[in-house]
C-alpha atoms as a PDB file:
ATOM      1  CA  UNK A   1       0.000   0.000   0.000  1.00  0.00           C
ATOM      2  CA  UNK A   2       1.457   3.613  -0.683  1.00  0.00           C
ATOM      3  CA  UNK A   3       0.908   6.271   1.457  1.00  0.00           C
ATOM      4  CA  UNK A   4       1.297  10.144   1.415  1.00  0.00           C
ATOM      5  CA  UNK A   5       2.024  12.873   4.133  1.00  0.00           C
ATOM      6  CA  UNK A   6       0.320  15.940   3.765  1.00  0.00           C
ATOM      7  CA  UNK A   7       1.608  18.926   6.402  1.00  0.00           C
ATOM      8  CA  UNK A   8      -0.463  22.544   7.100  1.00  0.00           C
ATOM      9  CA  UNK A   9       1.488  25.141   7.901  1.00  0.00           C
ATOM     10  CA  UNK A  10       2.276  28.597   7.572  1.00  0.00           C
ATOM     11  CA  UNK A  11       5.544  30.557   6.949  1.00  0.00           C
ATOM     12  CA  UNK A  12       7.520  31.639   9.736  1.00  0.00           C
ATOM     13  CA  UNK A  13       6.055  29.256  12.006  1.00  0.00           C
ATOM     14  CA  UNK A  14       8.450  27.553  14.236  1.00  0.00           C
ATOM     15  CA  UNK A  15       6.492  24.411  14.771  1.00  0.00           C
ATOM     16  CA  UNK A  16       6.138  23.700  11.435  1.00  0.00           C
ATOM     17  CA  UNK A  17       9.966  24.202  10.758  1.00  0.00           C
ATOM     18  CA  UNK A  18      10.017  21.066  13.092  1.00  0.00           C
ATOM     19  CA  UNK A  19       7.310  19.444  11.888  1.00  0.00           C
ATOM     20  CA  UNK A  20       8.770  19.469   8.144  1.00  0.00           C
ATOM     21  CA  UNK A  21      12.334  18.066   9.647  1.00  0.00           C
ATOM     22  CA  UNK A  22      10.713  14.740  11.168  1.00  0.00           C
ATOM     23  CA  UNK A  23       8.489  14.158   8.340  1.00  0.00           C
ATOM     24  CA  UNK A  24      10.882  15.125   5.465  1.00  0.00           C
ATOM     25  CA  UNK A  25      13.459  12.280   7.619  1.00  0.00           C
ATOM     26  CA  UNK A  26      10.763   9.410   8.211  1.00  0.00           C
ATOM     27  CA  UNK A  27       9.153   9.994   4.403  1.00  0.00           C
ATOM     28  CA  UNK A  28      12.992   9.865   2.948  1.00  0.00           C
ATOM     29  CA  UNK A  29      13.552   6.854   5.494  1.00  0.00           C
ATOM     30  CA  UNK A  30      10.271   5.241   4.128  1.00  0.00           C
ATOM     31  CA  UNK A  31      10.035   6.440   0.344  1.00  0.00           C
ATOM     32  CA  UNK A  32       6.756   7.907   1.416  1.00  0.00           C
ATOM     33  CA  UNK A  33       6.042  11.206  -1.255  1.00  0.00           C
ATOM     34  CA  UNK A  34       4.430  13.782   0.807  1.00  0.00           C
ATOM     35  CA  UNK A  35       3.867  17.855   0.303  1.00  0.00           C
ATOM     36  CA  UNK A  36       2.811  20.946   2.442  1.00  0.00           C
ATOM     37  CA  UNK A  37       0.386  23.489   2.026  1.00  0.00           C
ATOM     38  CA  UNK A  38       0.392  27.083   3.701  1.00  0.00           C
ATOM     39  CA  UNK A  39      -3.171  27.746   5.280  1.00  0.00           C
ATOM     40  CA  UNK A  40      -2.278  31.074   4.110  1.00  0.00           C
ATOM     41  CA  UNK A  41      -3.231  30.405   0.716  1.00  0.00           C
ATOM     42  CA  UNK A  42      -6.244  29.334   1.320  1.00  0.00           C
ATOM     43  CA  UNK A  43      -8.982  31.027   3.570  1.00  0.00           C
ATOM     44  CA  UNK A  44     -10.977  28.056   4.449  1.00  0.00           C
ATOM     45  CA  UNK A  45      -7.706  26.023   5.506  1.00  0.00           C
ATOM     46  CA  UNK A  46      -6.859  29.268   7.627  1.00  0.00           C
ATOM     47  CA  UNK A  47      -9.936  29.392   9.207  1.00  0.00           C
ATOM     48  CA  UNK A  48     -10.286  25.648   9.859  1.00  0.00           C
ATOM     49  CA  UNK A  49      -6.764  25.188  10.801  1.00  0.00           C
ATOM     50  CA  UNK A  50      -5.340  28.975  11.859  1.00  0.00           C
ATOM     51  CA  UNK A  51      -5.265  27.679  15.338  1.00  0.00           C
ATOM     52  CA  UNK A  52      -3.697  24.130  14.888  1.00  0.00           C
ATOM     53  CA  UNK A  53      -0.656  24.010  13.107  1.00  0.00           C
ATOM     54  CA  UNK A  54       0.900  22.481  11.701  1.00  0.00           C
ATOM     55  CA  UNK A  55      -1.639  20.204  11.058  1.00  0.00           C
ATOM     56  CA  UNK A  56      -0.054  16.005   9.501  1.00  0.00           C
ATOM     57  CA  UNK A  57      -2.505  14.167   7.179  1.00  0.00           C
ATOM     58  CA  UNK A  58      -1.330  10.902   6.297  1.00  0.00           C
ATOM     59  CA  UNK A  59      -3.320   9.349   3.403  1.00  0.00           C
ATOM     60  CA  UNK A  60      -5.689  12.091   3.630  1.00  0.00           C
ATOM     61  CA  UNK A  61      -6.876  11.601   7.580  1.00  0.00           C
ATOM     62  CA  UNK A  62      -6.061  14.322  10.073  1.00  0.00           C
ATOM     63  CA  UNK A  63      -2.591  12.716  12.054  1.00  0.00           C
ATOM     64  CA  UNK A  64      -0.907  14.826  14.310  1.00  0.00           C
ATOM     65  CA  UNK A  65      -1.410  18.439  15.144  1.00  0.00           C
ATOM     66  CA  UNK A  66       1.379  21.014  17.146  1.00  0.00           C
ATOM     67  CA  UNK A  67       4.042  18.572  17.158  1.00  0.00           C
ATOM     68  CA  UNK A  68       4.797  15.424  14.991  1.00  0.00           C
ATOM     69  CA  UNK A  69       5.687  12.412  16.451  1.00  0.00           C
ATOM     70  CA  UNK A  70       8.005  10.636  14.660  1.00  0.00           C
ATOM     71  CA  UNK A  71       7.558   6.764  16.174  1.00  0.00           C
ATOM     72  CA  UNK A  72       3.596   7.360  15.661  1.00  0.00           C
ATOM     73  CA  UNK A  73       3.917   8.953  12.002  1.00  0.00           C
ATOM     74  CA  UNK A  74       6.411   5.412  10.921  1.00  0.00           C
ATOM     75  CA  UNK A  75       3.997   2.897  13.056  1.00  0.00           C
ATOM     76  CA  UNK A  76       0.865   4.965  10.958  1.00  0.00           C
ATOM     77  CA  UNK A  77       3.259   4.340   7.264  1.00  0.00           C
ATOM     78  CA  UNK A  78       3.748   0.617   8.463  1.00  0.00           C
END
């Protein structure tokens, strides 16, 4: 089964700087593909999310919010 990583974030935001190191690592570890979006560029992701990023979709299901955690984002690509 393939899987993808989605991440919601926003520029400048230090969580998501973090967020983008552990799942840019575990996808390269894992051949996974995955992309980001920026809320910003989109008003009903900013309003939806504004308050929760970065958001993690794997396969297109809400993950992780805040703070990715790497063990649970490989045991979710397993």
């Amino acid at each position: 089964m393939s899987h993808e990583i989605l991440l919601l974030g926003k520029p400048g935001c230090h969580l998501c700087d973090d967020a983008r190191a552990v799942i840019a690592r575990v996808a390269d570890d894992l051949g996974v593909p995955w992309s980001e979006r920026s809320i910003l560029d989109d008003p009903a992701l900013l309003a939806e999310y504004g308050e929760w990023i970065p958001v993690t979709f794997v396969d297109g299901a809400q993950h992780d919010y805040y703070r990715v955690d790497e063990a649970r984002l490989r045991r979710a690509l397993a």
